[in-house]
N, C-alpha and C. Protein backbone atom coordinates (compact mmCIF):
# COMPACT_ATOMS: atom_id res chain seq x y z
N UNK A 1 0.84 -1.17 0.00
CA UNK A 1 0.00 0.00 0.00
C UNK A 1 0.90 1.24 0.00
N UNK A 2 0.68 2.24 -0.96
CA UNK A 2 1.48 3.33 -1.11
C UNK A 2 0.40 4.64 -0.46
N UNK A 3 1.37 5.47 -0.53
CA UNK A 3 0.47 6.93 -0.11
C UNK A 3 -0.77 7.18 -0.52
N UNK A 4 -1.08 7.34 -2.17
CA UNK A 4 -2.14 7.18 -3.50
C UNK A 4 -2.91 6.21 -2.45
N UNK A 5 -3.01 5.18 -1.46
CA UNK A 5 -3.76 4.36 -1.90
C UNK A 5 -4.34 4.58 -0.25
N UNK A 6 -3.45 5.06 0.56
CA UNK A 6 -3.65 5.86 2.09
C UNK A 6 -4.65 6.99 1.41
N UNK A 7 -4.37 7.74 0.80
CA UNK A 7 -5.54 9.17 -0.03
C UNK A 7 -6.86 8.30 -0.38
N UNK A 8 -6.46 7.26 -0.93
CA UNK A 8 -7.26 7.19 -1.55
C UNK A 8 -8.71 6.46 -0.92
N UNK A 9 -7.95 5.89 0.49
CA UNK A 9 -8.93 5.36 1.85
C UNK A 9 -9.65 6.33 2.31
N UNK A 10 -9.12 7.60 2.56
CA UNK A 10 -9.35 8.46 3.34
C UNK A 10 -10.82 9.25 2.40
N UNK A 11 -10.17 9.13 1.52
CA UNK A 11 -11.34 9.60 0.68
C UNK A 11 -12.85 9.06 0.79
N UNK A 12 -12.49 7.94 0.83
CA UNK A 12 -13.76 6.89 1.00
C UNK A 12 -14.01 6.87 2.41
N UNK A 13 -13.47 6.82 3.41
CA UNK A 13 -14.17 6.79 4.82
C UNK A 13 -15.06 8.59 4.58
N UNK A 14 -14.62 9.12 4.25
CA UNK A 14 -14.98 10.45 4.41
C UNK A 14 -16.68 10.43 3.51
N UNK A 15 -16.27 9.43 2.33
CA UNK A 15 -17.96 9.83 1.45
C UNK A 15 -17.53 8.77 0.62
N UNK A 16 -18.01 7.19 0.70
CA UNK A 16 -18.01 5.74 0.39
C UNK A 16 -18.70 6.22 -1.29
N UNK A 17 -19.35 7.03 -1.51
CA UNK A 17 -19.74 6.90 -2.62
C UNK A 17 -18.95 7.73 -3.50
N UNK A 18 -17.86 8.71 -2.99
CA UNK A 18 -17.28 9.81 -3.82
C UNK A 18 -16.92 8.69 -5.21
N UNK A 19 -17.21 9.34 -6.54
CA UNK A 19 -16.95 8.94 -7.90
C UNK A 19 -15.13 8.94 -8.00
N UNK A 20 -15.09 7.94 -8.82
CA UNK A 20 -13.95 7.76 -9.05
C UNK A 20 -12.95 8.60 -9.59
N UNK A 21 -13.88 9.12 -10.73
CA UNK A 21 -13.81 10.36 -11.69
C UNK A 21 -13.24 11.46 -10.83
N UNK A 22 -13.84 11.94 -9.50
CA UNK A 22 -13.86 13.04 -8.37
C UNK A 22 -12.09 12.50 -7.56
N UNK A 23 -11.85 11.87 -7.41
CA UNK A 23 -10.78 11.10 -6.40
C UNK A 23 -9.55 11.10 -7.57
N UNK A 24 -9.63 10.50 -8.31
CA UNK A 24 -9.35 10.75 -9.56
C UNK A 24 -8.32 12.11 -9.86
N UNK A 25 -9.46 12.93 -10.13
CA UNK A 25 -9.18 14.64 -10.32
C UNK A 25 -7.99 14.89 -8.72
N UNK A 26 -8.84 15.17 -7.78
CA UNK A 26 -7.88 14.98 -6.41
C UNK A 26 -6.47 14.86 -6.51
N UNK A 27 -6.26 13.16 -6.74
CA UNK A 27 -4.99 12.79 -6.66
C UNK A 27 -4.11 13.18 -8.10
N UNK A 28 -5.07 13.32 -8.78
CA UNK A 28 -4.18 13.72 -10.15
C UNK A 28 -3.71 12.44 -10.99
N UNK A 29 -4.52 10.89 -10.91
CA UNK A 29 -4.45 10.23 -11.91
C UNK A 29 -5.67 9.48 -12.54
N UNK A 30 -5.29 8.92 -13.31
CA UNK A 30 -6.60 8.65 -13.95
C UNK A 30 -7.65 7.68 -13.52
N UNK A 31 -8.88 7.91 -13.61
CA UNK A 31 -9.94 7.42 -13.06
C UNK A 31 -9.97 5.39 -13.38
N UNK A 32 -9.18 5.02 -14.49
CA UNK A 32 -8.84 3.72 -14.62
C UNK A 32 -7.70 3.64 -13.67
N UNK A 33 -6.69 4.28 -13.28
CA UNK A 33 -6.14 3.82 -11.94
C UNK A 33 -6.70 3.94 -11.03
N UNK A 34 -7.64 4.99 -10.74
CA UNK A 34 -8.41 4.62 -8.95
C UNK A 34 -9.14 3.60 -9.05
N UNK A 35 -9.62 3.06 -10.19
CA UNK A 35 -10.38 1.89 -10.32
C UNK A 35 -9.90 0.77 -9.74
N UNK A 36 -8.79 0.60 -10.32
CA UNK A 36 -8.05 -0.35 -10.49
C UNK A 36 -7.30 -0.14 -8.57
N UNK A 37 -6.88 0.76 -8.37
CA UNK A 37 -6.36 0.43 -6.87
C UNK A 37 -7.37 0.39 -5.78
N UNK A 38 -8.63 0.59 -6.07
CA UNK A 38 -9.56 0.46 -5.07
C UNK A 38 -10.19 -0.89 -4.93
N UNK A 39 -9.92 -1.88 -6.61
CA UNK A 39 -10.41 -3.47 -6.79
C UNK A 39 -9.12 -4.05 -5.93
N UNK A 40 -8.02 -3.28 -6.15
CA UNK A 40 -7.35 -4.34 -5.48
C UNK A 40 -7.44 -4.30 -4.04
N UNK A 41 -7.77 -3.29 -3.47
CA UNK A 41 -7.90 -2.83 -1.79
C UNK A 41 -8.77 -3.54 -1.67
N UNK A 42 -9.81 -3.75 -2.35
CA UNK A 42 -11.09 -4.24 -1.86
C UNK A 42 -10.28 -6.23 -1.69
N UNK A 43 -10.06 -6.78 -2.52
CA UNK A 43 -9.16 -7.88 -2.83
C UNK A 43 -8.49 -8.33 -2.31
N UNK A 44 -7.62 -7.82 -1.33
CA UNK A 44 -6.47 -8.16 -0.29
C UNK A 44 -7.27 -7.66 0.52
N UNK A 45 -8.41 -7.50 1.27
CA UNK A 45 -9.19 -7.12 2.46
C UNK A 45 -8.87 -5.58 3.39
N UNK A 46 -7.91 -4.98 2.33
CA UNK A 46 -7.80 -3.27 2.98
C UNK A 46 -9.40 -3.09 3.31
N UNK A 47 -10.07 -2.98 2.36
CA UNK A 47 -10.96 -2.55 2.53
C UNK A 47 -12.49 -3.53 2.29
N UNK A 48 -13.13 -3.49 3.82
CA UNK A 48 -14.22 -4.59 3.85
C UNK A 48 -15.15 -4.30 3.00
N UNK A 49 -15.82 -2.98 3.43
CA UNK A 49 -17.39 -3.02 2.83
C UNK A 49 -16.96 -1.57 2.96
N UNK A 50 -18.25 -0.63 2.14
CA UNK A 50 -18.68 0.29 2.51
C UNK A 50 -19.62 0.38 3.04
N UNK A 51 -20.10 1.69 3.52
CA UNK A 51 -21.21 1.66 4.51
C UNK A 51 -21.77 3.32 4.44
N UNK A 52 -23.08 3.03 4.81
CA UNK A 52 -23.78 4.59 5.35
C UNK A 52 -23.99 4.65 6.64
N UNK A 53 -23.87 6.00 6.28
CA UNK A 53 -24.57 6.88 8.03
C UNK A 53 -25.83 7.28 8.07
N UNK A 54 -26.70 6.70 8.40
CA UNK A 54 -28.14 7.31 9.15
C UNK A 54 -27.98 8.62 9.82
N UNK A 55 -28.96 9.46 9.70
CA UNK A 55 -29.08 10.36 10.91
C UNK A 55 -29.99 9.36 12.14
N UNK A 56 -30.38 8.65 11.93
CA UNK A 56 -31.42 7.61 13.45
C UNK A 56 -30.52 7.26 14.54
N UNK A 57 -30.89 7.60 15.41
CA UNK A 57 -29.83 7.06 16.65
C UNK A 57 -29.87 5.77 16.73
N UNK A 58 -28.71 5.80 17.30
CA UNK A 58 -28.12 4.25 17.04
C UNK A 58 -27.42 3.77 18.38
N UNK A 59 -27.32 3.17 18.87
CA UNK A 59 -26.51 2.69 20.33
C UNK A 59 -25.07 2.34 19.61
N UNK A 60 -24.13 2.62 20.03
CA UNK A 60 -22.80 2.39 19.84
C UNK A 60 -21.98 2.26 21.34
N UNK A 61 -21.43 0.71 20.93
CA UNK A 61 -20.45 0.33 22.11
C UNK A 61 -19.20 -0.85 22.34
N UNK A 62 -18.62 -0.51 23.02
CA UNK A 62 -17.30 -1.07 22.88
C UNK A 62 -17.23 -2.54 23.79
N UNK A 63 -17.23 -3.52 23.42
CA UNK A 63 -17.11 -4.87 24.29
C UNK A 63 -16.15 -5.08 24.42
N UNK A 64 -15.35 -5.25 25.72
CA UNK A 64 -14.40 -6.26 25.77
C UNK A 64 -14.16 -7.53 26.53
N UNK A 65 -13.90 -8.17 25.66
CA UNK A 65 -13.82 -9.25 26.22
C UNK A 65 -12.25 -10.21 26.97
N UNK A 66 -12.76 -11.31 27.58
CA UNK A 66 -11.04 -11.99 28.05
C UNK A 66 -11.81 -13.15 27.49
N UNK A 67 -10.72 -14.22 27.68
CA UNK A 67 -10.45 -15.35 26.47
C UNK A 67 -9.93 -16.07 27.38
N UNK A 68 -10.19 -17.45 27.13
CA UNK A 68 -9.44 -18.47 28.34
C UNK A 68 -8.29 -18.67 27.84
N UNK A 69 -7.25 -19.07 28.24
CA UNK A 69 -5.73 -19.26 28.28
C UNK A 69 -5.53 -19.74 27.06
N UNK A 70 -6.58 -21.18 27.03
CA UNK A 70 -6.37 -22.93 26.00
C UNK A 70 -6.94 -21.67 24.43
N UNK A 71 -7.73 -20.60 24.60
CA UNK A 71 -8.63 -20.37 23.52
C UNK A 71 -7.70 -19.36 22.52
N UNK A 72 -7.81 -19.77 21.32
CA UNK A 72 -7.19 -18.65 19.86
C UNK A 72 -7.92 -17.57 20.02
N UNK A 73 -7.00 -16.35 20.19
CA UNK A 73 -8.02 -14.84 20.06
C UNK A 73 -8.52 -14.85 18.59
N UNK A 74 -7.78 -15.48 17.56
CA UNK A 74 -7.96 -15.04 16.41
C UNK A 74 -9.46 -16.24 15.88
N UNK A 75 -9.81 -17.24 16.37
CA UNK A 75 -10.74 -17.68 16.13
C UNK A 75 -11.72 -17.28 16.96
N UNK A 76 -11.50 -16.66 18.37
CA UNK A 76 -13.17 -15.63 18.81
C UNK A 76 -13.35 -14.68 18.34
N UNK A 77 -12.02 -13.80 17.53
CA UNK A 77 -12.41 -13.02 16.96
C UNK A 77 -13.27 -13.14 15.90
N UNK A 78 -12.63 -13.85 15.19
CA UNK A 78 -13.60 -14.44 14.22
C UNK A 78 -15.19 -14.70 14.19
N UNK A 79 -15.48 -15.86 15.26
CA UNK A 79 -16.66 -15.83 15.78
C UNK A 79 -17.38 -14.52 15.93
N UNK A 80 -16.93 -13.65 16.89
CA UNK A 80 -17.46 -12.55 17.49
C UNK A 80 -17.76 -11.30 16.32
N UNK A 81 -17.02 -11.71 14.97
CA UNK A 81 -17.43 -10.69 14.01
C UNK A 81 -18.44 -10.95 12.96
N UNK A 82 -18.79 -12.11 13.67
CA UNK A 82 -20.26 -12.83 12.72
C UNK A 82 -21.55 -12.43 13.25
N UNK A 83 -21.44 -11.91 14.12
CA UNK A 83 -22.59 -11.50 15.13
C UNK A 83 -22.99 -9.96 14.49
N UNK A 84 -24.21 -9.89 14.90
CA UNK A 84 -25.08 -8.91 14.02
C UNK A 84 -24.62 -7.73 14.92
N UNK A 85 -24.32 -6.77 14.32
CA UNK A 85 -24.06 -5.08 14.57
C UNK A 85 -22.65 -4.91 15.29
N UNK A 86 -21.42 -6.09 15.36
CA UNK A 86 -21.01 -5.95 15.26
C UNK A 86 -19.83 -5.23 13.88
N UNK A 87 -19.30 -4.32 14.42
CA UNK A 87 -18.70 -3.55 12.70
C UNK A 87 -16.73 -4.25 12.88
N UNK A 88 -16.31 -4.17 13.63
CA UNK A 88 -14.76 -4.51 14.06
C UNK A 88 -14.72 -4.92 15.34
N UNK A 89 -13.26 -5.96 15.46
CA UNK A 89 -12.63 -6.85 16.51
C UNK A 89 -11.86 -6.42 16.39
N UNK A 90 -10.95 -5.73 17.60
CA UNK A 90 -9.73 -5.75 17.58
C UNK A 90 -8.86 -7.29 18.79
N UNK A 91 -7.85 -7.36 18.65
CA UNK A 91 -7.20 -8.08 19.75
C UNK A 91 -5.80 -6.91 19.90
N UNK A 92 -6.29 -7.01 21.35
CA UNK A 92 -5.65 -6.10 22.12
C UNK A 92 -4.71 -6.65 23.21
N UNK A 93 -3.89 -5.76 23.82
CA UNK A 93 -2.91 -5.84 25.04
C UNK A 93 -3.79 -5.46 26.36
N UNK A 94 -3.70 -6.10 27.61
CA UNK A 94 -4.09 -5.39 28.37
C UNK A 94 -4.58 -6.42 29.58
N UNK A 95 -5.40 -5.85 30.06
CA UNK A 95 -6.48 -7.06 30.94
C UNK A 95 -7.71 -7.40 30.00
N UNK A 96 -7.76 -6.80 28.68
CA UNK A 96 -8.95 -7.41 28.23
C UNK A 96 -8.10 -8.39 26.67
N UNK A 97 -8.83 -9.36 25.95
CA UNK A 97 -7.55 -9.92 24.63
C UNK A 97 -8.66 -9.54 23.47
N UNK A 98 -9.65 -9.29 23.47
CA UNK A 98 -10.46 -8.64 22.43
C UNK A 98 -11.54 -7.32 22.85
N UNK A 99 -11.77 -6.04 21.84
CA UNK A 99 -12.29 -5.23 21.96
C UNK A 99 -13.36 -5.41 20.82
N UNK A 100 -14.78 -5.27 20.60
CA UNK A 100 -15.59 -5.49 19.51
C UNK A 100 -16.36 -4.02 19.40
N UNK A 101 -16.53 -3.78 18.38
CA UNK A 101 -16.90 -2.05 18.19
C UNK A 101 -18.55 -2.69 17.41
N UNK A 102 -19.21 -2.26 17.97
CA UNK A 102 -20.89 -2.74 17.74
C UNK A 102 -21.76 -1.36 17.94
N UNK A 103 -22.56 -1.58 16.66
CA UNK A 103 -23.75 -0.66 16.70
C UNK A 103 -24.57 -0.96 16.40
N UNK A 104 -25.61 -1.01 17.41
CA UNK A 104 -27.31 -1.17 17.14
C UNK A 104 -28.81 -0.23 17.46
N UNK A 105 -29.37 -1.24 17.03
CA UNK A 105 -31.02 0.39 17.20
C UNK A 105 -30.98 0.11 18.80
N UNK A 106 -31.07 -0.90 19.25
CA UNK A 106 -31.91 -0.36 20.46
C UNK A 106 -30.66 -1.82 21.73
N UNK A 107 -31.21 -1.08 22.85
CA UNK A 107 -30.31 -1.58 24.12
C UNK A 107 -30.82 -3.50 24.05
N UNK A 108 -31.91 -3.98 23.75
CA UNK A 108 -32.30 -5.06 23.87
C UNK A 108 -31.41 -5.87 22.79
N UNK A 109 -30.94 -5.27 21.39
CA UNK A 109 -29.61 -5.80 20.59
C UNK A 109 -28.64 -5.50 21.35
N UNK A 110 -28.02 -4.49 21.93
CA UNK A 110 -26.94 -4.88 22.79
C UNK A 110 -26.61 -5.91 23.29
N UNK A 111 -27.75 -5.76 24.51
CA UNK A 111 -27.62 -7.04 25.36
C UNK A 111 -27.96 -8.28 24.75
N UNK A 112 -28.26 -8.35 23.95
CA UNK A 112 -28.21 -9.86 22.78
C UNK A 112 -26.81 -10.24 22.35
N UNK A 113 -26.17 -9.02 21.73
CA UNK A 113 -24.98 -9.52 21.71
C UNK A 113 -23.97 -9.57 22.24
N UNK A 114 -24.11 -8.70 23.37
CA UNK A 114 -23.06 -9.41 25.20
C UNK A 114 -23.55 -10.70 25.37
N UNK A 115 -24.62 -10.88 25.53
CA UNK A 115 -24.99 -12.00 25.91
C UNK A 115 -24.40 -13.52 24.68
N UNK A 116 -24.62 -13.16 23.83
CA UNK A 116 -23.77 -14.19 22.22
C UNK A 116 -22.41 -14.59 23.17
N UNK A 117 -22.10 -12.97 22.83
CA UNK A 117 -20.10 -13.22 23.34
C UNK A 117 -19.94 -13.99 24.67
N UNK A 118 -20.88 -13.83 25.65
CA UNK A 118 -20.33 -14.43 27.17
C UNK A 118 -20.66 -15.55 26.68
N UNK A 119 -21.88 -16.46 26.24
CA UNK A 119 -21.96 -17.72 26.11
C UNK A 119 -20.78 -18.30 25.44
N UNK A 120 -19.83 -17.93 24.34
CA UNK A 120 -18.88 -18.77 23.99
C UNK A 120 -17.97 -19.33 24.76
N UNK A 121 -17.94 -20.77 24.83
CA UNK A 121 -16.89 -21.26 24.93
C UNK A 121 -15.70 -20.70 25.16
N UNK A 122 -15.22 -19.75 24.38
CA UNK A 122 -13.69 -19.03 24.96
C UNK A 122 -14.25 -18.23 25.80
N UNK A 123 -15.13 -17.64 26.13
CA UNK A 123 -15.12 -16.09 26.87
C UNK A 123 -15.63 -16.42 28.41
N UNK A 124 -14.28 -15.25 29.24
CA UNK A 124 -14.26 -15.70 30.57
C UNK A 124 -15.31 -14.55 31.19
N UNK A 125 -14.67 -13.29 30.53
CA UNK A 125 -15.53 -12.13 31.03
C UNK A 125 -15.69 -11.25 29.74
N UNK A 126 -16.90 -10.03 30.35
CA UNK A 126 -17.17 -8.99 29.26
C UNK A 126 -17.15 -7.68 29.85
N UNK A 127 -16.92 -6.44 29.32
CA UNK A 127 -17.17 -5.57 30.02
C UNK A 127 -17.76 -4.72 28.67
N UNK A 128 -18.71 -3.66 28.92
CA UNK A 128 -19.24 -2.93 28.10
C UNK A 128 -19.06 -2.03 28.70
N UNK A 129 -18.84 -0.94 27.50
CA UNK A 129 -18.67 0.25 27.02
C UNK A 129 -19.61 1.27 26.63
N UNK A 130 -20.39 1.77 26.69
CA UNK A 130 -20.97 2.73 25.77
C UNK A 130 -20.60 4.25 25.50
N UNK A 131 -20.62 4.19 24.40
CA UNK A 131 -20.24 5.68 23.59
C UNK A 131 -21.04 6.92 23.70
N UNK A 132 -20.44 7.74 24.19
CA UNK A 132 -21.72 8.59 24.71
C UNK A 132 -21.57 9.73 23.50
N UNK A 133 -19.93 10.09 22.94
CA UNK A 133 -20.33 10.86 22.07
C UNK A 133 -19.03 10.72 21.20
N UNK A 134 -18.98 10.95 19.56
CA UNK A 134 -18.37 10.72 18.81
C UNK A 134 -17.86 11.94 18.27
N UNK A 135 -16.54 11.85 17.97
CA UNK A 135 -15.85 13.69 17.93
C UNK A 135 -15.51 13.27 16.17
């Protein structure tokens, strides 16, 4: 991944639909190269999905979880990113070995999906987070 292709992320978190043509102009090459470096981002998993923003409120919150000793972070992560309104897993340092970034309509999906994560098999504890405001 080169600079062009750092611009060319940034672009898209900022407005997922900006035209190629537009990004393009921006960086100063041609709209068959942003094409072409955004298939491949998409391809090697830089980049998952795009997505919209609602104006509807939305619950947003941070899980973390611990993991038993015997258990792969990288297969609860896994697990844990199959679960509905979850958006990202990180595995982290700390007292917690995974962080899950989840957004849903209402507190009763929350607690559906704390409740998913504690039932697994790997998971010892959870602690939740909620986001009170986004800068």
């Amino acid at each position: 991944m080169d600079e062009n292709d750092e611009k060319i992320i940034a672009i898209l978190k900022e407005n997922a639909r900006e035209p190629f043509v537009k990004i393009a102009g921006k960086l100063k090459l041609s709209e068959g190269a942003i094409r072409n470096r955004v298939g491949k981002l998409v391809r090697e998993g830089v980049i998952r999905r795009f997505t919209v923003e609602t104006g509807e409120q939305r619950i947003k919150a941070l899980i973390a979880a611990r993991i038993r000793v015997n258990s792969l972070a990288q297969e609860a992560a896994r697990k844990i990113r199959t679960l509905e309104g979850v958006e990202r897993v990180y595995e982290v340092s700390g007292d917690e070995d995974l962080i899950a970034v989840v957004e849903v309509a209402k507190t009763e999906d929350l607690n559906a999906t704390v409740d998913r994560i504690r039932r697994m098999d790997s998971t010892l504890s959870t602690r939740t987070l909620l986001v009170m405001k986004e800068h």
